[in-house]
Protein backbone atom coordinates (compact mmCIF):
# COMPACT_ATOMS: atom_id res chain seq x y z
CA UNK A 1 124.62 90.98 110.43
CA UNK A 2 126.07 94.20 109.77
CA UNK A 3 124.24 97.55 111.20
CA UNK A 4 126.15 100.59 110.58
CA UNK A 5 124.37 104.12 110.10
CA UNK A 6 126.01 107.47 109.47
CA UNK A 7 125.32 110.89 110.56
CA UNK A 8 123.61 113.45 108.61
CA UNK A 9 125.75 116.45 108.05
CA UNK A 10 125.71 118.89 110.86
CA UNK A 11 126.77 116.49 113.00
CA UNK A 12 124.69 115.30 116.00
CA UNK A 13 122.93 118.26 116.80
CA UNK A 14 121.07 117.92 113.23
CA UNK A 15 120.34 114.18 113.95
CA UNK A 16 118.37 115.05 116.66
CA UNK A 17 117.16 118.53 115.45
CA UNK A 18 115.78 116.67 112.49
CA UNK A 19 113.01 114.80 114.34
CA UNK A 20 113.00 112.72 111.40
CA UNK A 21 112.80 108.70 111.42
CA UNK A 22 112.74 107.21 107.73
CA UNK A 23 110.64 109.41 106.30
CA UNK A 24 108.35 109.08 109.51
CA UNK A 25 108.36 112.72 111.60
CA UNK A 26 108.63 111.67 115.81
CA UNK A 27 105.87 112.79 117.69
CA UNK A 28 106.39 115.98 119.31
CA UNK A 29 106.53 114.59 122.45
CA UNK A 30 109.04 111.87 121.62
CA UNK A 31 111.46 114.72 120.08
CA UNK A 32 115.10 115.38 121.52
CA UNK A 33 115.00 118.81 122.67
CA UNK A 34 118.65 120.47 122.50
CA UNK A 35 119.12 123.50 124.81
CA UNK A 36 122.34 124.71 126.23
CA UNK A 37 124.31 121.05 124.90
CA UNK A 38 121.29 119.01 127.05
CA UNK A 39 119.21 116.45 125.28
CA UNK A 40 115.56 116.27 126.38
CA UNK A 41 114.64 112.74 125.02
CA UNK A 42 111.34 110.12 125.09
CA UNK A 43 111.65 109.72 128.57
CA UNK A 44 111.59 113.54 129.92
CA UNK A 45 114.92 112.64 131.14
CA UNK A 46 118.24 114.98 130.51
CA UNK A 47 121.24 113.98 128.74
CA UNK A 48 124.57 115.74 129.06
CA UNK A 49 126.33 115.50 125.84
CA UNK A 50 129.95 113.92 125.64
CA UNK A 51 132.93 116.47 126.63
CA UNK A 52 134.41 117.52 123.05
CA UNK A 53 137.82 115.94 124.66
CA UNK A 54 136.50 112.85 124.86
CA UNK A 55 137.45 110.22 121.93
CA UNK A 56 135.54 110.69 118.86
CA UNK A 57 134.45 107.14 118.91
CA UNK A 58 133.20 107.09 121.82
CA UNK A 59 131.30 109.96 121.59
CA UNK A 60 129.65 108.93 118.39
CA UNK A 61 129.04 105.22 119.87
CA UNK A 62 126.90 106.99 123.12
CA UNK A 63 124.92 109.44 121.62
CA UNK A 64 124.26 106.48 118.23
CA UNK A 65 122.71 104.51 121.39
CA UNK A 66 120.94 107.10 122.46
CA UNK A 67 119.51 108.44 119.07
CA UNK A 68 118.64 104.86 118.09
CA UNK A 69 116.54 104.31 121.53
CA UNK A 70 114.80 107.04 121.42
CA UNK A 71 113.94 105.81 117.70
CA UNK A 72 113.15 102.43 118.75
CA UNK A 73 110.25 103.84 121.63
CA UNK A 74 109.13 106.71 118.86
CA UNK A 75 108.72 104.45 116.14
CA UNK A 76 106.33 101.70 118.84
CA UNK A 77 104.21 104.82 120.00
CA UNK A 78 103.24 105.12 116.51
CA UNK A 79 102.60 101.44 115.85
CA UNK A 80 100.27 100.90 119.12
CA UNK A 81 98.54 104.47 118.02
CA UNK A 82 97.93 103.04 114.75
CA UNK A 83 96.96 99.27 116.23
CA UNK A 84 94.38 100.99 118.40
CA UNK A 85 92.72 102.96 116.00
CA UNK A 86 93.35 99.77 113.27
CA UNK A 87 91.67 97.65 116.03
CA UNK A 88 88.34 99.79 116.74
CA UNK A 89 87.84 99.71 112.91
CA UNK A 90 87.63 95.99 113.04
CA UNK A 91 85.68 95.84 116.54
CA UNK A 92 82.81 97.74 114.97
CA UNK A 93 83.28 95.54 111.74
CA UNK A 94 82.37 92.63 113.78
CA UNK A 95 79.49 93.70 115.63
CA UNK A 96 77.80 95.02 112.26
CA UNK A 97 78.32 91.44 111.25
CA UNK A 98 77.25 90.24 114.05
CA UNK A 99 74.00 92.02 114.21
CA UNK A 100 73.20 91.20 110.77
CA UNK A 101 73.42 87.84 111.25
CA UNK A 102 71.47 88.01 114.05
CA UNK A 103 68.68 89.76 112.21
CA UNK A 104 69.31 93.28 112.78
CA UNK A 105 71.01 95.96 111.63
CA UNK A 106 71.54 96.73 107.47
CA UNK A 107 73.35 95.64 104.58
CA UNK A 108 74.60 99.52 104.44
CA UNK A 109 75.89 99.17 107.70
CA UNK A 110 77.97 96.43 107.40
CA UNK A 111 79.38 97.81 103.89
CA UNK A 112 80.02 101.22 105.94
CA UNK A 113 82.32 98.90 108.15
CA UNK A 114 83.93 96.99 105.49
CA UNK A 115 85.32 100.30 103.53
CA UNK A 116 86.41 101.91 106.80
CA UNK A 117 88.59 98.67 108.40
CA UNK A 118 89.81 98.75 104.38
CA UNK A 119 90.59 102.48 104.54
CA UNK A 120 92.63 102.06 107.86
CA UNK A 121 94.42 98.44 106.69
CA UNK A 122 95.44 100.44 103.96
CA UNK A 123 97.19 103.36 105.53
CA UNK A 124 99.33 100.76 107.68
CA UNK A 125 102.71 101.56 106.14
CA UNK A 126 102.10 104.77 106.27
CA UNK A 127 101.13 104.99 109.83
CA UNK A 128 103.46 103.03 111.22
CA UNK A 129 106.30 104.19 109.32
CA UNK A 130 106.75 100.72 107.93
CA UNK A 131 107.14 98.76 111.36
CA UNK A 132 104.14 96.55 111.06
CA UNK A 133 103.80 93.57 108.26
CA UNK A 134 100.46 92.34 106.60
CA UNK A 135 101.12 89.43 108.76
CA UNK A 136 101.43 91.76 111.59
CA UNK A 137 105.15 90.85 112.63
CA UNK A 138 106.57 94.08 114.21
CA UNK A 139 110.26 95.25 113.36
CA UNK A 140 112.10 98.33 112.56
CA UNK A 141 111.64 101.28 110.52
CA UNK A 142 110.47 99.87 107.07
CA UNK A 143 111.44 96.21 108.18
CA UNK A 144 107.84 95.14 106.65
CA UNK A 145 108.22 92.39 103.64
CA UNK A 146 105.47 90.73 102.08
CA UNK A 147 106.37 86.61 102.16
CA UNK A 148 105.63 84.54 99.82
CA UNK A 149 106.17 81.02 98.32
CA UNK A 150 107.28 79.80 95.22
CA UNK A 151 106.02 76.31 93.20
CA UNK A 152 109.08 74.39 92.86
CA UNK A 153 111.18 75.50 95.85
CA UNK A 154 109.99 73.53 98.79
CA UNK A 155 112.25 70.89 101.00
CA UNK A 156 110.90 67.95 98.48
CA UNK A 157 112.48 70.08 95.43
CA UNK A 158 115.51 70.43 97.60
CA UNK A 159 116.52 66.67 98.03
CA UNK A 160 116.05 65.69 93.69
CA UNK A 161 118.32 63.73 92.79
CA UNK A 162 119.79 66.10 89.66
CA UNK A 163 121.39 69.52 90.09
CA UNK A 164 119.89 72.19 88.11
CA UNK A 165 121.17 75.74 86.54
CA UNK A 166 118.42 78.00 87.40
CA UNK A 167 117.46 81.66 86.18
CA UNK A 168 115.70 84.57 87.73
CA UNK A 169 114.20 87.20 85.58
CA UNK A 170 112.25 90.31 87.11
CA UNK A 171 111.19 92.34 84.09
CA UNK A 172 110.42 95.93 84.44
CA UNK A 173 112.90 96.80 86.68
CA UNK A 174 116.40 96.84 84.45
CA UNK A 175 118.16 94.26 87.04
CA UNK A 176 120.20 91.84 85.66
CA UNK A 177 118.67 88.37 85.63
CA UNK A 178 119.86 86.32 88.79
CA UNK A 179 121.63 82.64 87.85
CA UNK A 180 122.18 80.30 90.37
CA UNK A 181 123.31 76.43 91.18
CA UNK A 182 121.07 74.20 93.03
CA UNK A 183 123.31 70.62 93.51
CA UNK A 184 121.74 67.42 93.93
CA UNK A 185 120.06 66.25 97.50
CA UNK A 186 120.45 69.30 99.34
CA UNK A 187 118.50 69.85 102.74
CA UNK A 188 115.74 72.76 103.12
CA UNK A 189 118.62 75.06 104.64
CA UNK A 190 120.94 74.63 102.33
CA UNK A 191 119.02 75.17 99.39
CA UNK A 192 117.19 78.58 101.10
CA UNK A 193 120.87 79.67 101.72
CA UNK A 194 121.57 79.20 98.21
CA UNK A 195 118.78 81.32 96.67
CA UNK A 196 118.97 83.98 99.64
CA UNK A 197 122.96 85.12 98.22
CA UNK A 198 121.68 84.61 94.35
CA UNK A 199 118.57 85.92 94.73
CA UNK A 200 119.71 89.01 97.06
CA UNK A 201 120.59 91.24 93.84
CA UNK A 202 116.95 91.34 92.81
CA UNK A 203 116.01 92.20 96.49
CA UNK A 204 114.63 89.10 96.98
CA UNK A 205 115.10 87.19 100.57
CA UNK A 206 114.98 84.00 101.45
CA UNK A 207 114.18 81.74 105.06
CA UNK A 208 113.37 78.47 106.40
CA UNK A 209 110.45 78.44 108.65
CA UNK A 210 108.14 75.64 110.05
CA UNK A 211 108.53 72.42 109.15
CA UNK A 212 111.12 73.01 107.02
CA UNK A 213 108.95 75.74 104.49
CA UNK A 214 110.87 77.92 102.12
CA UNK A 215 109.88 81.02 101.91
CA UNK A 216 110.58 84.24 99.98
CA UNK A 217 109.89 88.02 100.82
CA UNK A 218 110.37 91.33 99.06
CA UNK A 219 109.74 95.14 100.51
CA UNK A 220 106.12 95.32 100.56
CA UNK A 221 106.32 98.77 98.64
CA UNK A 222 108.36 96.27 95.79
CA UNK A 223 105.54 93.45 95.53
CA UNK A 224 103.86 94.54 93.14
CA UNK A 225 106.89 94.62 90.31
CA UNK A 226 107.82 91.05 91.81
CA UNK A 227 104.11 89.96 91.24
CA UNK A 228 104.14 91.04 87.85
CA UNK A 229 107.73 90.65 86.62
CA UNK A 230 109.40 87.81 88.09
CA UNK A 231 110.26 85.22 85.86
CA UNK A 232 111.74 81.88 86.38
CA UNK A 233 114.19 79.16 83.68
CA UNK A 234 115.44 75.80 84.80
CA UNK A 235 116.84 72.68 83.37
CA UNK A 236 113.47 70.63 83.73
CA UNK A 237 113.87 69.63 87.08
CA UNK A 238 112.48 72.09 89.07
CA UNK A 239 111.17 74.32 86.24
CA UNK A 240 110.65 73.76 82.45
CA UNK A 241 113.61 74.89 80.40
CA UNK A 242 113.36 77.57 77.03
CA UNK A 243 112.22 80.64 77.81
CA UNK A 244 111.20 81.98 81.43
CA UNK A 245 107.85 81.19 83.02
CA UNK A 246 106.04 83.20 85.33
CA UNK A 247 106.66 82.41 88.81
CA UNK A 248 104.11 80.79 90.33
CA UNK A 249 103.35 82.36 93.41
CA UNK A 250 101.53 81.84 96.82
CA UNK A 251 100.49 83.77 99.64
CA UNK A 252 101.91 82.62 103.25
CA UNK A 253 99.34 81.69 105.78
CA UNK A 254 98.32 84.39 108.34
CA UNK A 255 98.28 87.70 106.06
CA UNK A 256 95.73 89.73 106.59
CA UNK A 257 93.80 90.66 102.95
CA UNK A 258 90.92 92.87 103.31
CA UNK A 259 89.25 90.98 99.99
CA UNK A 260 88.43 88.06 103.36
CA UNK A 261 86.21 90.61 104.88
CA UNK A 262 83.62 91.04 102.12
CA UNK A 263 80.03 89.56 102.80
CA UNK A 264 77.87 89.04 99.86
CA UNK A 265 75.54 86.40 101.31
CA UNK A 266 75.06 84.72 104.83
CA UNK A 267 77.49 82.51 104.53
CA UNK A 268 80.49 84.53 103.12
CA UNK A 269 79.25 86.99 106.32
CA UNK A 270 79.77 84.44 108.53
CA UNK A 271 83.45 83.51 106.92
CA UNK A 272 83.93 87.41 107.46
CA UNK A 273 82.44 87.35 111.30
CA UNK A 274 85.22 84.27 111.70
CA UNK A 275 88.04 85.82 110.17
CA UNK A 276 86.98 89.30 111.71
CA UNK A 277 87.24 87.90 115.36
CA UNK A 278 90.45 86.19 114.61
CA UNK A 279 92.03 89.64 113.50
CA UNK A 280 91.29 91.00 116.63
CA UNK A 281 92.58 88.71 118.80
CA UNK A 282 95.79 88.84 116.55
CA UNK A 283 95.92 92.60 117.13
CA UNK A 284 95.57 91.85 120.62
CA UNK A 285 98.26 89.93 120.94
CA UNK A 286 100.53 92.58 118.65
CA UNK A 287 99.80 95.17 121.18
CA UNK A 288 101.15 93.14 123.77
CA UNK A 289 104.72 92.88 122.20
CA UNK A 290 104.43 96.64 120.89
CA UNK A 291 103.81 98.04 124.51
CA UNK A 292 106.52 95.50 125.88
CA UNK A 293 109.07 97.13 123.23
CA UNK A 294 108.51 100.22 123.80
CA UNK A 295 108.38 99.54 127.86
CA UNK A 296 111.78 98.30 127.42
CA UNK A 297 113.10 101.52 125.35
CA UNK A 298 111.95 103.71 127.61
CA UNK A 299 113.66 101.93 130.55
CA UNK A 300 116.94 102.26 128.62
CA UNK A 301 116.16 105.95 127.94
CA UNK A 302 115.64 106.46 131.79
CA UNK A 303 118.55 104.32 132.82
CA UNK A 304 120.98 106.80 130.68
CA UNK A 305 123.50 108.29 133.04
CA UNK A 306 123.42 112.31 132.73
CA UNK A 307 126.78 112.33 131.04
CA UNK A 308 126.55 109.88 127.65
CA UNK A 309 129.87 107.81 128.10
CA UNK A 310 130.61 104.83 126.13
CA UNK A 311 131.14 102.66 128.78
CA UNK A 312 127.37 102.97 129.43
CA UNK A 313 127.01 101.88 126.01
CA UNK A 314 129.17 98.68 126.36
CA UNK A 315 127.06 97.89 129.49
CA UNK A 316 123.44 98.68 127.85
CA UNK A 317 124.93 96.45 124.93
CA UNK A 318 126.50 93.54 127.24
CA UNK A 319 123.04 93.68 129.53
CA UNK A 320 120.15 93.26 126.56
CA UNK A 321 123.05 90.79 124.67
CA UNK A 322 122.67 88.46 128.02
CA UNK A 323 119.57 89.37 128.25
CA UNK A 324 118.51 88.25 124.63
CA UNK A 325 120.09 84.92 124.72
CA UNK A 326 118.96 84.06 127.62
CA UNK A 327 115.05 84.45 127.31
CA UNK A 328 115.12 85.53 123.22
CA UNK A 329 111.97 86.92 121.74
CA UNK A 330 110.85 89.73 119.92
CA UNK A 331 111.31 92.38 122.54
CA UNK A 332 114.85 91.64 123.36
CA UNK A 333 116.16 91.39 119.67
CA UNK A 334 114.37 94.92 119.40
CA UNK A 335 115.83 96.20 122.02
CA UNK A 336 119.88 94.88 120.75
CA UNK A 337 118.93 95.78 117.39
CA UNK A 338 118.80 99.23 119.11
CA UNK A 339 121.44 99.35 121.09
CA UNK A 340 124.06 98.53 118.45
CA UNK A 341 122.40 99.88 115.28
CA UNK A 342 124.90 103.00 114.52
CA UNK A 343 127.96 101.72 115.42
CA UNK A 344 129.94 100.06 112.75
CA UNK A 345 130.87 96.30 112.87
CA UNK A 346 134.13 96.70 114.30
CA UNK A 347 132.84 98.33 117.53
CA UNK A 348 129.89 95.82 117.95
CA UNK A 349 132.26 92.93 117.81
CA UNK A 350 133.92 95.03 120.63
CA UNK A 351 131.34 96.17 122.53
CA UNK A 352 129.95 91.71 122.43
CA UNK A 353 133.25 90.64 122.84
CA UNK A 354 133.16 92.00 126.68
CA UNK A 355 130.04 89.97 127.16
């Protein structure tokens, strides 16, 4: 994977003067503070910036590390801020529910409850600055996709016995329909590796998961031009031939759809009540992994040495690399994503390469 960023004119000092994180403005008391060449950063602590006489490179490769950390524990503040306030809206959902059920409180009530957890589920990209899925997977800044299946493409359709020329049309958008090979008896990873590179001009992704599942994602902010405009022409193995089909689509298990949480009658309350509680112990759970990433940033942030030097980069880089592959999970791919995320491919094969 290749992660390479580039500085906004002005150099440095406007990276960090801009306070700005994809479109998402850091919390004032996550901002750098420059005063006098020091940077103030997440962690209170203070940064000497690089000697001018110090290699270019290097200089840029420290203070990328350091920009991208701070990011990294600005950008989970403002997930857990919006998962708490996400997570009271669906705590007094399900008591309302509850206490309906049970006899008591008011239709009114529970319909009060229903458009407020909507209003918050709603401002989730927003909020969080695009670090949060509908399935509540955590990531970077805008790293939230809305996944999706498609009829047609599962690890049965990857084993036929006949090869087939297939076509991908997404109307509305002016993108070039997407043609692509799918040879006989492939396995599940094959044939996702196949549609991820043909698919990847229409900004369409594609992954193996679970039992051997195919899935697809977009940008969430794209779904709705993929829902309505993509189009699909085979050979009649996988899909009819002539002119393109809708695709037919399905949702992924575990998304969260605030339709579920409507309550017309007893029994679609209790289906609410059921799905309600299972929200919250997902949220929960999120929280857990949010706090844990941004523990972890702020421990690099604190760890800088007062003068930014790349070979405390190298280390940070060599130590969450080990680190990562020896435990793995969400928090320590965060925190590598961070580390090397600004320096170009060249110096990350470096910086691993001392591992």
């Amino acid at each position: 994977m290749e992660l390479k960023t580039t500085m906004p004119a002005g150099g440095a000092r406007a990276a960090a003067e801009a306070g700005l994180r994809g479109g998402i403005r850091t919390p004032a008391a996550m901002q750098p503070d420059i005063r006098d060449g020091r940077v103030r950063d997440a962690s209170h602590a203070v940064v000497q910036m690089p000697p001018a006489g110090r290699g270019a490179a290097d200089r840029r490769d420290a203070f990328a590390v350091h920009q991208r950390v701070n990011e990294q524990a600005s950008g989970m503040q403002l997930v857990l801020d919006y998962l708490e306030q996400f997570g009271d809206r669906m705590k007094a959902l399900k008591q309302a529910l509850s206490a309906r059920l049970a006899g008591g409180g008011s239709d009114l009530d529970v319909r009060a409850k229903i458009d407020s957890a909507t209003a918050a589920w709603n401002r989730r990209a927003a909020a969080t600055g695009g670090r949060l899925s509908e399935t509540l997977e955590l990531g970077g800044v805008d790293s939230a996709r809305r996944a999706f299946v498609l009829r047609g493409l599962d690890a049965q359709d990857a084993r036929r016995a006949e090869g087939e020329v297939i076509t991908f049309h997404l109307g509305g958008t002016g993108a070039r329909p997407a043609t692509l090979y799918l040879a006989p008896d492939l396995t599940a990873r094959e044939m996702a590796y196949r549609l991820k590179v043909g698919l990847a001009p229409l900004g369409i992704d594609c992954e193996t998961h679970a039992r051997e599942r195919i899935t697809l994602s977009v940008e969430e902010s794209r779904w709705p031009v993929v829902a309505r405009g993509l189009h699909v022409k085979g050979g009649g193995v996988r899909f009819p031939a002539g002119a393109p089909q809708r695709a037919a689509m399905e949702a992924v298990a575990g998304r969260i759809d605030a339709s579920d949480w409507e309550a017309g009658d007893a029994g679609a309350m209790r289906a609410a009540l059921t799905r309600t509680v299972q929200t919250v112990k997902r949220l929960d759970q999120v929280s857990i992994l949010a706090e844990h990433a941004l523990k972890r940033a702020r421990q690099t942030l604190a760890s800088m040495p007062s003068g930014l030097n790349a070979q405390w980069a190298r280390d940070a880089c060599e130590r969450i690399a080990a680190d990562a592959s020896a435990r793995g999970g969400y928090g320590q791919v965060v925190a590598l994503t961070a580390v090397t995320a600004g320096l170009d491919r060249a110096r990350v094969r470096a910086l691993l390469s001392m591992r």
